[in-house]
Protein backbone atom coordinates (compact mmCIF):
# COMPACT_ATOMS: atom_id res chain seq x y z
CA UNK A 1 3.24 5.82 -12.23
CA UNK A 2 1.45 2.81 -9.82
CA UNK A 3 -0.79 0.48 -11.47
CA UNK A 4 -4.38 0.02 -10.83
CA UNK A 5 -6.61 -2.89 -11.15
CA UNK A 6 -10.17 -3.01 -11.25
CA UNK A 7 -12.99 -4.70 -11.78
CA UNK A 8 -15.82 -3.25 -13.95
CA UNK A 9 -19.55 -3.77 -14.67
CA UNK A 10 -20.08 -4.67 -18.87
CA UNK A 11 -21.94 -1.67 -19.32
CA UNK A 12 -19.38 0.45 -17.54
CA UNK A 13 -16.34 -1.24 -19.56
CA UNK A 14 -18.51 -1.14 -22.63
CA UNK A 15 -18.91 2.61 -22.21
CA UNK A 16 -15.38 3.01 -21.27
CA UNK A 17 -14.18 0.90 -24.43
CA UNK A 18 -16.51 3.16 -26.47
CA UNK A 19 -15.21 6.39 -25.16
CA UNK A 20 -11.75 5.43 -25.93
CA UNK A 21 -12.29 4.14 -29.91
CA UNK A 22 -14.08 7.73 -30.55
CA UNK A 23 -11.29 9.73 -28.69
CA UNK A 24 -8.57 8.15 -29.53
CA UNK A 25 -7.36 8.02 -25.85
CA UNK A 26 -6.32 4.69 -23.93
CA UNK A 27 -8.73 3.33 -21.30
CA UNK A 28 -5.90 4.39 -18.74
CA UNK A 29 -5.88 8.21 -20.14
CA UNK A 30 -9.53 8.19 -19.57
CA UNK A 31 -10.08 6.93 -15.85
CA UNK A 32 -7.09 9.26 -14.74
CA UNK A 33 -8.86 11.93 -16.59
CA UNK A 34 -12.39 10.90 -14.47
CA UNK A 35 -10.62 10.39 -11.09
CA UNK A 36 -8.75 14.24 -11.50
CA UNK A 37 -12.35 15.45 -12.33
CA UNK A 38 -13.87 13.97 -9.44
CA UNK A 39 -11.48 15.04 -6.75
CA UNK A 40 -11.10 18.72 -7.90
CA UNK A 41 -14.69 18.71 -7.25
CA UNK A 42 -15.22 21.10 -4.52
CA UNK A 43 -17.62 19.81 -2.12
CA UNK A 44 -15.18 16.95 -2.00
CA UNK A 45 -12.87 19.80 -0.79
CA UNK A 46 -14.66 19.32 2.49
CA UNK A 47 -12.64 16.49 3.83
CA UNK A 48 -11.74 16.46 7.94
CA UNK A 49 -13.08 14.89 10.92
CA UNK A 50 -17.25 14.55 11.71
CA UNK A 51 -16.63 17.33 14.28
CA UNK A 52 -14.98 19.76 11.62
CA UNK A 53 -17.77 19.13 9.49
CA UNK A 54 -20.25 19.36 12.37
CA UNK A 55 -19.06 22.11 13.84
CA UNK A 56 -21.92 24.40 13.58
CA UNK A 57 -23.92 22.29 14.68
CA UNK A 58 -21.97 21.03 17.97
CA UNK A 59 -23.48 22.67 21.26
CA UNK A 60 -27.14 23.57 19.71
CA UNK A 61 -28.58 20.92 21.38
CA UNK A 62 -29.78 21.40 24.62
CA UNK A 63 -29.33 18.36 27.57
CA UNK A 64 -27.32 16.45 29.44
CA UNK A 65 -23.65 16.53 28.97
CA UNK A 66 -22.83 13.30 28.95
CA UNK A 67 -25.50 10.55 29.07
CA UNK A 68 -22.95 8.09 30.34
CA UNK A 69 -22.81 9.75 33.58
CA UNK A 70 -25.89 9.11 34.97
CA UNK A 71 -27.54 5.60 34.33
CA UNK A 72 -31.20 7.32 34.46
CA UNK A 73 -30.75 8.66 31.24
CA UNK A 74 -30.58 5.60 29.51
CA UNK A 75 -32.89 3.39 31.37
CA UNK A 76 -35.62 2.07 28.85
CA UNK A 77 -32.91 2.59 26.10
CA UNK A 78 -33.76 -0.73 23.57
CA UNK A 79 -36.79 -1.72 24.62
């Protein structure tokens, strides 16, 4: 098992330190048991590129191709 090190807000260790005295788990125990919570959540499931997660949404809008093509389209642009 790789070691972690971390730095932690007092209230967060203080509620971490707390945790552990009532449950009789080690601090380690407990932030292994948080971090396996929080990636088995499934909208976290969701992972790929912007255009995977995008996809349905790619092609709805309706214009110019590529804006880079023709100077026009960006004259004005930052001002």
């Amino acid at each position: 098992m790789k070691t972690l090190t971390l730095k932690l807000p007092e209230i967060l260790e203080l509620k971490l330190n707390g945790i552990a005295h009532k449950s009789g788990l080690s601090r380690s125990e407990i932030v292994r048991n948080a971090l396996t919570e929080y990636f088995s959540r499934e909208d976290l499931n969701d992972s790929g590129s912007f255009l995977d997660l995008a996809r349905d949404l790619a092609g709805s809008i309706e214009g110019p191709s590529d804006l880079a093509s023709n100077k026009s389209h960006m004259e004005g642009f930052g001002e």
